[in-house]
Protein backbone atom coordinates (compact mmCIF):
# COMPACT_ATOMS: atom_id res chain seq x y z
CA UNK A 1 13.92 80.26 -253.97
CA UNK A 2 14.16 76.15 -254.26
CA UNK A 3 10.35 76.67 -255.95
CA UNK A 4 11.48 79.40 -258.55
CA UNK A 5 14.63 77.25 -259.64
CA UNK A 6 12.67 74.59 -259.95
CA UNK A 7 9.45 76.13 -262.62
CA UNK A 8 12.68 77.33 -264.46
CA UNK A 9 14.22 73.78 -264.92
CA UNK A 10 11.16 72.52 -266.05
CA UNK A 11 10.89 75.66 -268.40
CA UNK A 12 14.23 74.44 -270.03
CA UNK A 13 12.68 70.88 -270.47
CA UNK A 14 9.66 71.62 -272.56
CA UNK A 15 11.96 73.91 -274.90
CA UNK A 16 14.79 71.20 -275.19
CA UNK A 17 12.00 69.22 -276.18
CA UNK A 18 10.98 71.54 -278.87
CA UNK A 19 7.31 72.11 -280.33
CA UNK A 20 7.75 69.21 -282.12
CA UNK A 21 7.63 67.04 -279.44
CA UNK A 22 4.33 68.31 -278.16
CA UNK A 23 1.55 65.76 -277.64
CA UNK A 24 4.31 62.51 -277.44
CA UNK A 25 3.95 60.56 -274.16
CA UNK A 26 7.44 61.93 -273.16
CA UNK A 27 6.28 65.27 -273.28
CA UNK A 28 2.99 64.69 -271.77
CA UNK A 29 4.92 63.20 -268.48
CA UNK A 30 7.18 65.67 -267.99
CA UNK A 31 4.36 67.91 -268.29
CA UNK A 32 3.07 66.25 -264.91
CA UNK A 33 6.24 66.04 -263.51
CA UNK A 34 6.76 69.88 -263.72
CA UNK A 35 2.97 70.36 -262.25
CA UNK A 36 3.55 67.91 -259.05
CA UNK A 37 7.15 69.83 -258.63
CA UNK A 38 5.50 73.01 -259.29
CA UNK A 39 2.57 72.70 -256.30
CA UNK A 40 5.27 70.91 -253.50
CA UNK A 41 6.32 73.29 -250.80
CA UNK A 42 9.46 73.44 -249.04
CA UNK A 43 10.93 73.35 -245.84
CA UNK A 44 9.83 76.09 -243.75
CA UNK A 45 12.16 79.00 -242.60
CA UNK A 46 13.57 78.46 -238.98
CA UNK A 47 11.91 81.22 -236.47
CA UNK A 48 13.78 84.69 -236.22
CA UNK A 49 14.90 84.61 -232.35
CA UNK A 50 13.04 86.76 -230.13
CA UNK A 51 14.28 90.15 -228.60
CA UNK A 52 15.86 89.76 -224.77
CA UNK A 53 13.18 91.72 -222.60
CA UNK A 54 13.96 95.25 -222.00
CA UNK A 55 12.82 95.23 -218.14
CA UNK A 56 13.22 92.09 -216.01
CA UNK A 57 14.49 91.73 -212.56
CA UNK A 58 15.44 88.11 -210.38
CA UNK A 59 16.48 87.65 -206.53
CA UNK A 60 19.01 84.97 -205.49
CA UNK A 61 16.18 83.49 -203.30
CA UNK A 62 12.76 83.29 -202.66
CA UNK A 63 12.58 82.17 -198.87
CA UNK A 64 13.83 82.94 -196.02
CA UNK A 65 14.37 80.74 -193.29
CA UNK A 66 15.94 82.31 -190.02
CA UNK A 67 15.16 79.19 -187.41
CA UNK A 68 15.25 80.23 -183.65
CA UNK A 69 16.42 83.52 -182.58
CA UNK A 70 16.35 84.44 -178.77
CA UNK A 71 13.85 87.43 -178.02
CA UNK A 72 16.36 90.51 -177.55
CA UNK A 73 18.52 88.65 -180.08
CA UNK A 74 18.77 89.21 -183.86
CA UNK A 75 19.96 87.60 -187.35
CA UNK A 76 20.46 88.73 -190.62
CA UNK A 77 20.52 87.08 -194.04
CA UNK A 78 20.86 88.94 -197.79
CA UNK A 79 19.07 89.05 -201.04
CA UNK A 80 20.44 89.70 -204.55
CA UNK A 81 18.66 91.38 -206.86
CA UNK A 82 19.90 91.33 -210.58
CA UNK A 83 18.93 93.18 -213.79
CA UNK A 84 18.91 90.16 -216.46
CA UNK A 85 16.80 93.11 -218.85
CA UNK A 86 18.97 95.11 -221.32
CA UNK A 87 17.50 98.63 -220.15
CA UNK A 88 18.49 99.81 -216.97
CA UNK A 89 16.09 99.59 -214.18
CA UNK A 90 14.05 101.79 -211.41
CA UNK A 91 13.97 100.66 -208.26
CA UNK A 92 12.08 102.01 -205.18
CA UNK A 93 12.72 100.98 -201.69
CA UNK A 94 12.06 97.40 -199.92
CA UNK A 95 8.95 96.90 -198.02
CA UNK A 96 8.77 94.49 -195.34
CA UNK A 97 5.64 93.38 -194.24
CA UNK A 98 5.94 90.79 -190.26
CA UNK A 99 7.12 91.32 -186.70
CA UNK A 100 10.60 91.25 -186.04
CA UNK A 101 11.62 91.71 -189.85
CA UNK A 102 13.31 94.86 -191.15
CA UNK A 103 15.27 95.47 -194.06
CA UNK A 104 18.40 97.26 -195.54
CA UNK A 105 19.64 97.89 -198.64
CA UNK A 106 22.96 98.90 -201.13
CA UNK A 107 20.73 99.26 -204.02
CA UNK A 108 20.41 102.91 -205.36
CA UNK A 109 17.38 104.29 -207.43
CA UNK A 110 18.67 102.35 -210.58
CA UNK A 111 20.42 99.29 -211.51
CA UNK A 112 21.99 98.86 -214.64
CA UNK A 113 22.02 95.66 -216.91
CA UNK A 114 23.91 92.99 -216.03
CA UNK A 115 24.26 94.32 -212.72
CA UNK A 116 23.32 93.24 -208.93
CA UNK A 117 22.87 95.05 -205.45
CA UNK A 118 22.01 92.99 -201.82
CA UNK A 119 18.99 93.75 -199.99
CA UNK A 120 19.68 92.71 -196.06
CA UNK A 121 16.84 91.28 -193.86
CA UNK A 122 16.93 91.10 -190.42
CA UNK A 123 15.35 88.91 -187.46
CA UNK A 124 14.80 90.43 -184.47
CA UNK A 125 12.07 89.32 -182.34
CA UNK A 126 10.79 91.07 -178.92
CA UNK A 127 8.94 88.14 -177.91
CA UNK A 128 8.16 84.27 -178.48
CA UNK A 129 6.25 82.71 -180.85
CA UNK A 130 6.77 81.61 -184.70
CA UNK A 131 6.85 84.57 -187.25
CA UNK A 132 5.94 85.11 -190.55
CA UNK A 133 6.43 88.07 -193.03
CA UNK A 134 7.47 89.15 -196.47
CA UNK A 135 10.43 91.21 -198.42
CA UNK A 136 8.70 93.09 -201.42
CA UNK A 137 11.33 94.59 -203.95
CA UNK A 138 9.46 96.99 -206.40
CA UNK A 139 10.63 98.35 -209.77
CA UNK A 140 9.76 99.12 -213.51
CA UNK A 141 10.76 95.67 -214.27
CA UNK A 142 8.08 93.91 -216.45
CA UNK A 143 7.70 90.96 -213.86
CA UNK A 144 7.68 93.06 -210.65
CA UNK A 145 7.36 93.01 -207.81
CA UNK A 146 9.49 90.19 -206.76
CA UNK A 147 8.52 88.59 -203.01
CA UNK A 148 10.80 86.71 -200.93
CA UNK A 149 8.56 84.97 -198.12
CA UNK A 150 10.14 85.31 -193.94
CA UNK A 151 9.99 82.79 -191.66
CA UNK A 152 11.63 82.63 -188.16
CA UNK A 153 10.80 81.75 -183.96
CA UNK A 154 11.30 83.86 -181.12
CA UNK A 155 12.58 82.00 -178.50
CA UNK A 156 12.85 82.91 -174.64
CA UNK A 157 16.10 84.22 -174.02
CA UNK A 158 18.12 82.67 -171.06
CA UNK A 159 21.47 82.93 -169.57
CA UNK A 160 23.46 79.74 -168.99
CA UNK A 161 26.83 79.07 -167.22
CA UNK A 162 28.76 76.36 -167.44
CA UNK A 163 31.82 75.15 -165.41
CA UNK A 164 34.81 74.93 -167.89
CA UNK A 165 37.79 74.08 -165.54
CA UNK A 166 39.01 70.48 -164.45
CA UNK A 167 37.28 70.07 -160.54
CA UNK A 168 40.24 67.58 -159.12
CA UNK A 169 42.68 69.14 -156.95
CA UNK A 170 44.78 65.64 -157.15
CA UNK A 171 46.74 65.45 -154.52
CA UNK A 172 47.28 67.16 -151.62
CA UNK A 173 49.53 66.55 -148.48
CA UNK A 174 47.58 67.03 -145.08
CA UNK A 175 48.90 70.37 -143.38
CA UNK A 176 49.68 71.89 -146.69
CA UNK A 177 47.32 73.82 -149.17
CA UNK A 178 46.47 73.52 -153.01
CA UNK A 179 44.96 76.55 -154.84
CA UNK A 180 42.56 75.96 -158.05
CA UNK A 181 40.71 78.57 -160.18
CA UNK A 182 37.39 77.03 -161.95
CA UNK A 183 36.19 79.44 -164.41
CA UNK A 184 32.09 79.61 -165.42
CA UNK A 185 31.07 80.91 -169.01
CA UNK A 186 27.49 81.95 -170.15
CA UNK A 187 26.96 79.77 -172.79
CA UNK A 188 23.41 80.99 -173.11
CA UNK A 189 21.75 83.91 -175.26
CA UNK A 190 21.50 86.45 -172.48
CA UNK A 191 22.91 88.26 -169.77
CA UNK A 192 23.00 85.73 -166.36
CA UNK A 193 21.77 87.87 -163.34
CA UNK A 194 22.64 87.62 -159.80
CA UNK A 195 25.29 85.73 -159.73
CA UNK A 196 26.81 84.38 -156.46
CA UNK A 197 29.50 81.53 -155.72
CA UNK A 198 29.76 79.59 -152.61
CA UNK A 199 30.94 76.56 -151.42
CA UNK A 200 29.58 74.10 -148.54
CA UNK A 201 30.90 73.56 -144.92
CA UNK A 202 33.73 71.53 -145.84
CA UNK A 203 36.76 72.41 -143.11
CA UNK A 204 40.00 73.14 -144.93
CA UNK A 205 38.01 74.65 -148.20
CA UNK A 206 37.86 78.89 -148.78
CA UNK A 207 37.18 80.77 -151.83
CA UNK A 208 40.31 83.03 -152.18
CA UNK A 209 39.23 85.00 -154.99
CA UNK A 210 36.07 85.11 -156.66
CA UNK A 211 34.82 87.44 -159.87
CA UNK A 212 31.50 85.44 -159.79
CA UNK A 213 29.99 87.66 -157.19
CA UNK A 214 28.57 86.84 -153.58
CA UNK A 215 25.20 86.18 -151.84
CA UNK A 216 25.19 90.13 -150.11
CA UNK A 217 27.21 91.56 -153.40
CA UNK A 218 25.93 89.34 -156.93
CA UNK A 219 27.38 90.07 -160.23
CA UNK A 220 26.16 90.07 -163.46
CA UNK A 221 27.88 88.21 -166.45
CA UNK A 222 27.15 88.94 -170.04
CA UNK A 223 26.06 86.42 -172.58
CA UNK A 224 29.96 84.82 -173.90
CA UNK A 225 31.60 86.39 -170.84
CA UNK A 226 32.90 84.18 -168.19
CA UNK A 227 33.23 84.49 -164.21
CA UNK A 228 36.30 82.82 -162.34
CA UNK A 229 36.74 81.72 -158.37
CA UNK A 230 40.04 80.33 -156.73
CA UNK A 231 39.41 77.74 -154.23
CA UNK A 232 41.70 76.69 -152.07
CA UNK A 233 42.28 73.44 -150.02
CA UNK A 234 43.99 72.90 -146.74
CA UNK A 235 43.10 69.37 -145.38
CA UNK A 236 43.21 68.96 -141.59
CA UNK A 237 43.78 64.16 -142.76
CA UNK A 238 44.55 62.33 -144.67
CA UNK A 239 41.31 61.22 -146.94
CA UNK A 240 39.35 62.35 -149.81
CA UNK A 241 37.49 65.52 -150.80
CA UNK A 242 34.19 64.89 -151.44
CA UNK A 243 32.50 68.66 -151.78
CA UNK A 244 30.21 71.03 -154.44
CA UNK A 245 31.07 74.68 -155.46
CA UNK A 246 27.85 76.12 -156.73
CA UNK A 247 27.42 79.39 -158.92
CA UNK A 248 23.47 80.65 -158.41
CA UNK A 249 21.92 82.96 -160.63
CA UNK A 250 19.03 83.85 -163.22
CA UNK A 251 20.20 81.63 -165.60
CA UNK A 252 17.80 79.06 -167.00
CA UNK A 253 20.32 75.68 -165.60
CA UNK A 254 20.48 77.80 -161.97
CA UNK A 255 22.15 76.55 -159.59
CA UNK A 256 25.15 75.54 -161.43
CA UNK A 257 27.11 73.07 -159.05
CA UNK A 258 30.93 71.73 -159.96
CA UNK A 259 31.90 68.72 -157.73
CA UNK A 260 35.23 69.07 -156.13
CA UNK A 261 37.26 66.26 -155.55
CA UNK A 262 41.12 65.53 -154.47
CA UNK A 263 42.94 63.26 -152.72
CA UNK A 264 44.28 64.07 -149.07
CA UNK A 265 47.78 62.38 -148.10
CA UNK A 266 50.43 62.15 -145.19
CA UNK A 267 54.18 63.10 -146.31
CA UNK A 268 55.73 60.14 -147.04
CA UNK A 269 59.16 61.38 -147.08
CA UNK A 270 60.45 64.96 -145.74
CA UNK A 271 63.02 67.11 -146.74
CA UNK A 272 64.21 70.74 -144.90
CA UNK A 273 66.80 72.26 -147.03
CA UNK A 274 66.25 74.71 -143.52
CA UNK A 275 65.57 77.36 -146.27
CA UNK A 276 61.88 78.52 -144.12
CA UNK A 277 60.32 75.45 -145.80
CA UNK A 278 59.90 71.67 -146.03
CA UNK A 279 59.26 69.58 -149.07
CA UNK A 280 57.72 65.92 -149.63
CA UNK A 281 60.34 64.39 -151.25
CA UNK A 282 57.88 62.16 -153.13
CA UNK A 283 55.05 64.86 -154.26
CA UNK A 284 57.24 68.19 -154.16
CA UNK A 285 54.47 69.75 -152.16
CA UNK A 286 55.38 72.08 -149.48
CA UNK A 287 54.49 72.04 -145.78
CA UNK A 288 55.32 74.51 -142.59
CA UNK A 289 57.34 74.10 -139.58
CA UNK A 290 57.00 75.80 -136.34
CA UNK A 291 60.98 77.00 -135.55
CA UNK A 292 60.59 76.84 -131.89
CA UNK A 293 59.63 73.94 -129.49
CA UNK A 294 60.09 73.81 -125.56
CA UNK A 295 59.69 76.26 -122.95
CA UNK A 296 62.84 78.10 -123.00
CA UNK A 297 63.39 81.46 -124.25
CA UNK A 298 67.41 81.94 -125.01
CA UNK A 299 67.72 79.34 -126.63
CA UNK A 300 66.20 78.87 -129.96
CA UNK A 301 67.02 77.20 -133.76
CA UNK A 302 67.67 80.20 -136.06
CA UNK A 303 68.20 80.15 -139.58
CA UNK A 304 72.05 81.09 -140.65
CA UNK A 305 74.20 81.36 -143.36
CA UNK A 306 77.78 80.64 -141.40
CA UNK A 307 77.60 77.64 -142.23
CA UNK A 308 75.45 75.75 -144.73
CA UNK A 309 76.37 72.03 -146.24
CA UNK A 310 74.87 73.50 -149.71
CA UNK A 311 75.95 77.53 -149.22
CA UNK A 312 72.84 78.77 -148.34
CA UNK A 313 71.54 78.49 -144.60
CA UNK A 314 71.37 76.04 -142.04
CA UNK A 315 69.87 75.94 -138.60
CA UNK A 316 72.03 77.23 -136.02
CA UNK A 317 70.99 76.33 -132.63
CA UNK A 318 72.64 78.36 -129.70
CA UNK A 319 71.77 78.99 -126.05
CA UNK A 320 73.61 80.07 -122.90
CA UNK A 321 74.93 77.93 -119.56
CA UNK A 322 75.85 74.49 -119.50
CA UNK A 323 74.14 71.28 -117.26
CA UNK A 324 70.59 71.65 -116.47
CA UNK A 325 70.39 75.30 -117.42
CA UNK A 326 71.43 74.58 -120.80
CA UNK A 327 68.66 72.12 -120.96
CA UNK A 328 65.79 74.33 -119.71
CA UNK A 329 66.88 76.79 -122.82
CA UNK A 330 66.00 74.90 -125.36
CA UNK A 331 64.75 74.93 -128.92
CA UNK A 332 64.03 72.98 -132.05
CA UNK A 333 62.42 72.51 -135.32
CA UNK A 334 59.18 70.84 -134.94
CA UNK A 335 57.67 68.72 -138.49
CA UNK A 336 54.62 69.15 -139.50
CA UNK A 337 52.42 65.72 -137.45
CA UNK A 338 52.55 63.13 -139.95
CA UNK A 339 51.07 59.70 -139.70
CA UNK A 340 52.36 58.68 -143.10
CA UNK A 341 55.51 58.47 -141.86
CA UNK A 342 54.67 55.60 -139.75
CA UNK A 343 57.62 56.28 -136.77
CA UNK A 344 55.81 54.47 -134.51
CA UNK A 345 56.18 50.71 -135.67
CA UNK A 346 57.12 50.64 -139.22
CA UNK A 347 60.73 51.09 -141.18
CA UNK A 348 62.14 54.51 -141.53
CA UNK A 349 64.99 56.90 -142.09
CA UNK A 350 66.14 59.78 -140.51
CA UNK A 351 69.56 61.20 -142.37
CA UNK A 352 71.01 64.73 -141.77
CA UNK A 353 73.96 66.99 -141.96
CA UNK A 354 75.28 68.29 -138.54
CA UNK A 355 78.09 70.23 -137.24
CA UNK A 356 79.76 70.52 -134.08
CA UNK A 357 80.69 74.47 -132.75
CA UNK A 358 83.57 74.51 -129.75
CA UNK A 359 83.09 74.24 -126.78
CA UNK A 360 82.17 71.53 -124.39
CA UNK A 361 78.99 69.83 -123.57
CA UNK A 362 79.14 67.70 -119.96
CA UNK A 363 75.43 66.32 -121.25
CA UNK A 364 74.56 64.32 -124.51
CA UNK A 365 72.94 66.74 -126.91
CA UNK A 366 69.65 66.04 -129.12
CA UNK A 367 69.92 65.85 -132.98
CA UNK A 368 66.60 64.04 -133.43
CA UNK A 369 63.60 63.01 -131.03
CA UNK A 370 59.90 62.45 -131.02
CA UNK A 371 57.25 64.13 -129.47
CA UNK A 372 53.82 62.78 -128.61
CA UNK A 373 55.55 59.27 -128.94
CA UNK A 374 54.68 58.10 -124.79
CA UNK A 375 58.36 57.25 -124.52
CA UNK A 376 61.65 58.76 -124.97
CA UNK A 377 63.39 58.35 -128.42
CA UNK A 378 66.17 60.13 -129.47
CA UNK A 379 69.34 60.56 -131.96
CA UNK A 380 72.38 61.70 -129.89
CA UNK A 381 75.57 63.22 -129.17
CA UNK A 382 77.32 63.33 -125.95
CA UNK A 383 80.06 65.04 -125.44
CA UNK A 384 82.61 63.55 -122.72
CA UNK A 385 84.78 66.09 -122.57
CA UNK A 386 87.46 64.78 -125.11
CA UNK A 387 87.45 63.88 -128.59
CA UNK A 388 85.79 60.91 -128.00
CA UNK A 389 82.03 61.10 -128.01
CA UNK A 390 78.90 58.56 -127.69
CA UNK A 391 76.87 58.74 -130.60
CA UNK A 392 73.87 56.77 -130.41
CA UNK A 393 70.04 56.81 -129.80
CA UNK A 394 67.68 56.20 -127.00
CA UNK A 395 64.67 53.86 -127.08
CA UNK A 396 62.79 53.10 -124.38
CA UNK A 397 65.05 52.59 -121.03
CA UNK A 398 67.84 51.62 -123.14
CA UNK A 399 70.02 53.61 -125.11
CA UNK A 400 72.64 52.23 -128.38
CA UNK A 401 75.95 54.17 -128.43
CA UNK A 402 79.12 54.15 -131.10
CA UNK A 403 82.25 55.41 -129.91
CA UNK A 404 82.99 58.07 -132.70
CA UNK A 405 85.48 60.93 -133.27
CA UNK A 406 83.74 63.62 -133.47
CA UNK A 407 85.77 66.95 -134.42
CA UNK A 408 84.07 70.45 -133.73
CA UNK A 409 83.90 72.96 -136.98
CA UNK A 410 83.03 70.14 -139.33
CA UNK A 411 80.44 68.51 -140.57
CA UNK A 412 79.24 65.02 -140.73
CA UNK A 413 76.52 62.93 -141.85
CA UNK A 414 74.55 60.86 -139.82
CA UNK A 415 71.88 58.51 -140.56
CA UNK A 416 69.50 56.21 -138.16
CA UNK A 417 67.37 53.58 -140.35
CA UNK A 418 64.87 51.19 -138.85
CA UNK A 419 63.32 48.46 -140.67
CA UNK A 420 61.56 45.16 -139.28
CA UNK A 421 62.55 46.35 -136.00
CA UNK A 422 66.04 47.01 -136.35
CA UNK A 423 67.70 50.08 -135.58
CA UNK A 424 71.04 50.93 -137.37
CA UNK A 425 73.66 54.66 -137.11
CA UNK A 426 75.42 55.02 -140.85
CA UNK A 427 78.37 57.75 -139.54
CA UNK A 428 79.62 59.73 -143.27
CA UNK A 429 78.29 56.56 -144.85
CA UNK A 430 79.90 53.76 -142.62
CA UNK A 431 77.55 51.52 -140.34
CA UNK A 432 78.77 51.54 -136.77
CA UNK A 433 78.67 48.76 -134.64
CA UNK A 434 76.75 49.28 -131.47
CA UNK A 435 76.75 49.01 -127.96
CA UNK A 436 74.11 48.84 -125.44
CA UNK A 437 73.72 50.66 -121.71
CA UNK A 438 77.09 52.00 -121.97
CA UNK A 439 78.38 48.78 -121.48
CA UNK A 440 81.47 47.31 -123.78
CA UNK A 441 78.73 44.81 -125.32
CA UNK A 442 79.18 44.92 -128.77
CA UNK A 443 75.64 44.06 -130.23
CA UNK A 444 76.74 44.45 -134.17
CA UNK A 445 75.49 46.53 -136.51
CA UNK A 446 71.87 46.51 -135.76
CA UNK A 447 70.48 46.69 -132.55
CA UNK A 448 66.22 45.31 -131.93
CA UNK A 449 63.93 48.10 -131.24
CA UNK A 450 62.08 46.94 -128.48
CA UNK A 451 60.35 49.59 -127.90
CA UNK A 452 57.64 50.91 -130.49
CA UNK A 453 56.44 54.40 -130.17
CA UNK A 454 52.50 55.27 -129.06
CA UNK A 455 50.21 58.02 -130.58
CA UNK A 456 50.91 60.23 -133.77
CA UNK A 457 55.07 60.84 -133.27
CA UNK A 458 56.34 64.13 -134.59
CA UNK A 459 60.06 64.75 -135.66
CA UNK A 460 61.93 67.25 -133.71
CA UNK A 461 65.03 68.37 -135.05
CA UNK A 462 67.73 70.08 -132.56
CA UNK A 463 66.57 69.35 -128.89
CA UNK A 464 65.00 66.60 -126.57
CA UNK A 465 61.24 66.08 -126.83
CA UNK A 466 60.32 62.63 -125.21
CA UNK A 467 58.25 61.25 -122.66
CA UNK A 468 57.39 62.94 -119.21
CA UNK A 469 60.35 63.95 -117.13
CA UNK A 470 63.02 63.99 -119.71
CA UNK A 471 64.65 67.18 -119.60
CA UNK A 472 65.67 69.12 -123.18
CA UNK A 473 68.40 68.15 -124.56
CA UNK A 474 69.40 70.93 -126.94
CA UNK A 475 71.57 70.67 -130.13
CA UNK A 476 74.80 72.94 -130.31
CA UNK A 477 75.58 74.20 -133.69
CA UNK A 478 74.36 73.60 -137.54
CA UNK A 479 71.89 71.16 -138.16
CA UNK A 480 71.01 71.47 -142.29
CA UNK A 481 69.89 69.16 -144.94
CA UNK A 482 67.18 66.83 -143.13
CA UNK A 483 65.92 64.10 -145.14
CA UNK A 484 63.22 61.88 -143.20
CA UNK A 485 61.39 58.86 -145.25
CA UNK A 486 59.44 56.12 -144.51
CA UNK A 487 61.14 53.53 -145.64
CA UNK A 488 65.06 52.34 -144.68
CA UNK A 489 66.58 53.87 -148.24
CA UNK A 490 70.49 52.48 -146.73
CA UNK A 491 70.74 49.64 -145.53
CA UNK A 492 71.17 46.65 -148.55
């Protein structure tokens, strides 16, 4: 177009020039202008763009990488496939070509333009070994078919448990028992086989309960399943717990061993609430008592809610006769053996609630003795007959006595500290001044313990238990709310 306007410009030249200007230098120049202008070409036309393809397919991928799969195990991944032609396409099913591949598809016969459909492959291998393999996806599409290359391992497949519960029991007082479930998951890719739990020849250790299975009857736990056993500890002393609990089985980290561990203490304080249990005052762990001490047979410390300091029960101790036959009938409330509470030689406390029933007692009645102490120590009451009674405590050959008022059908509180060697009696909170052998010495308000106690002492509550010879001294009435400690918690 640029050419044509151009020969026509020059046209108009040569006839605004007129014939009479022919053969003038003017006219002879623009005469080679027009020629030179005439014989230049111009700019070509840009390209016409070219048609979108009618037929062409894509994928979202051309690998696929599956890493380690466990034989018996499997893992899937998708392909897209997407119609980038403008006609609609043909497809025909996937074809996959390895071992351990297979494939899956949403796609339908055709696929429109513009539109996608997955394609799922899928791992699986039976065995070992590094695996190769391809996805072909086949079609009318001009640039099919389109391959997506496989890769993946077969690994051995192994069960694997692992402990996932804390192994420490803490503490635990000696004569009582602490109960602990450890729990053991298969963290590995297949089911763990014969499965058994044990634990070694510790003495105070049992398995309670136990889902893991035994040597004569094994379990079997499933791959993400778990197995639990309870394990309970009852230590005989004081010391600590130094033991395995092992889980066997076909699993590839067989045997499978947690260590236990814990801490074994003496009570260092007591409390009966005389409920049908005693508590550590310090811990609030719970220990047994044996309700009946002695020999005798009518006379015994029974629980009782007639009277109580806090409204439940109390111990009532009861028995028949009077002087030496009373004696013989005895009872009491025996504590569990406890060397923590150090009666022998070192300070304590012993503070309770008692409570007088009528009647007359011609012989001094035991609150509080010691047995398996190799000489006779004791908390008492003796009854003279009047209102008047000794209250004091033996130790040794030598007993310390208060004069106190003590009124049946009520109760009072009595407490006997020792520390550094001194023995003190705290009557509803007031110290006493003492006396010694029944005579009118007045020693004070502390007397010396002269006499320090042999071999493990145990706390009876309600009778006489001392060295050989002495005869029972039981308790009658309420005894309730017995705090023991080893330490003097009264005196300032």
């Amino acid at each position: 177009m640029r050419s044509t306007l151009t020969h026509l410009a020059a046209l108009f030249a040569v006839l605004a020039f007129g014939a009479h200007a022919a053969g003038t230098p003017e006219h002879r120049q623009l005469v080679r202008d027009l020629r030179v202008t005439a014989t230049s070409p111009g700019p070509s036309p840009a390209p016409a763009p070219s048609p979108a393809p009618a037929l062409r397919a894509e994928v979202s991928t051309s690998t696929l990488v599956f890493g380690s799969v466990a034989a018996g195990q499997s893992s899937s991944q998708q392909v897209v496939l997407s119609n980038v032609g403008t006609d609609t396409l043909t497809l025909q099913a996937p074809s996959v070509s390895g071992s351990g591949f297979s494939a899956s598809t949403t796609c339908g016969p055709t696929l429109a333009s513009g539109s996608t459909c997955l394609t799922e492959v899928r791992f699986a291998p039976t065995y070992s070994g590094l695996k190769s393999g391809t996805l072909s996806l086949a079609s009318n599409a001009d640039n099919a078919p389109l391959v997506v290359t496989l890769s993946g391992t077969g690994t051995q497949a192994s069960g694997a448990l692992a402990a996932v519960s804390s192994s420490n029991f803490g503490t635990v007082t000696v004569g009582s028992s602490a109960s602990r479930q450890f729990t053991f998951s298969n963290t590995g890719n297949a089911p763990a086989t014969g499965v058994y739990a044990f634990v070694g020849a510790v003495p105070g250790l049992t398995l309670t309960a136990n889902t893991c299975g035994t040597q004569a009857s094994p379990s079997t736990v499933a791959a993400g399943d778990s197995c639990s056993v309870t394990v309970d500890w009852t230590p005989a002393a004081a010391g600590a717990l130094s033991a395995s609990l092992v889980v066997s089985s076909s699993a590839g980290n067989s045997p499978s061993s947690l260590a236990l561990s814990g801490t074994a203490a003496y009570m260092s304080s007591l409390y009966a609430p005389f409920d049908g249990s005693i508590e550590d005052l310090d811990t609030g762990t719970t220990g047994t008592m044996t309700n009946v001490f002695g020999s005798g047979t009518t006379g015994t410390g029974v629980l009782s809610s007639a009277q109580s300091v806090t409204g439940g029960t109390s111990m009532l101790f009861t028995s028949s006769g009077s002087g030496t036959t009373l004696w013989a009938n005895a009872g009491g409330v025996v504590f569990p053996q406890n060397a923590g509470l150090a009666f022998g030689t070192g300070d304590y406390t012993i503070s309770m609630k008692f409570y007088r029933t009528a009647g007359t007692n011609d012989y001094s009645s035991a609150l509080a003795s010691f047995k398996n102490a190799g000489a006779r120590t004791l908390l008492f009451v003796e009854d003279e007959g009047t209102s008047v009674s000794f209250v004091g405590f033996f130790s040794g050959s030598s007993y310390y006595a208060r004069d106190v008022q003590i009124v049946p059908n009520r109760w009072y509180d009595v407490k006997v500290t020792r520390r550094s060697g001194q023995l003190r009696i705290y009557i509803d909170g007031a110290l006493q001044n003492l006396y010694t052998s029944g005579t009118p010495t007045l020693l004070g308000t502390a007397a010396s313990n002269t006499s320090n106690l042999t071999g493990t002492p145990q706390l009876v509550v309600g009778n006489q238990a001392g060295g050989a010879g002495d005869a029972p001294r039981m308790w009658r009435g309420h005894i309730d709310e017995v705090r023991v400690y080893s330490r003097d918690i009264v005196t300032p």
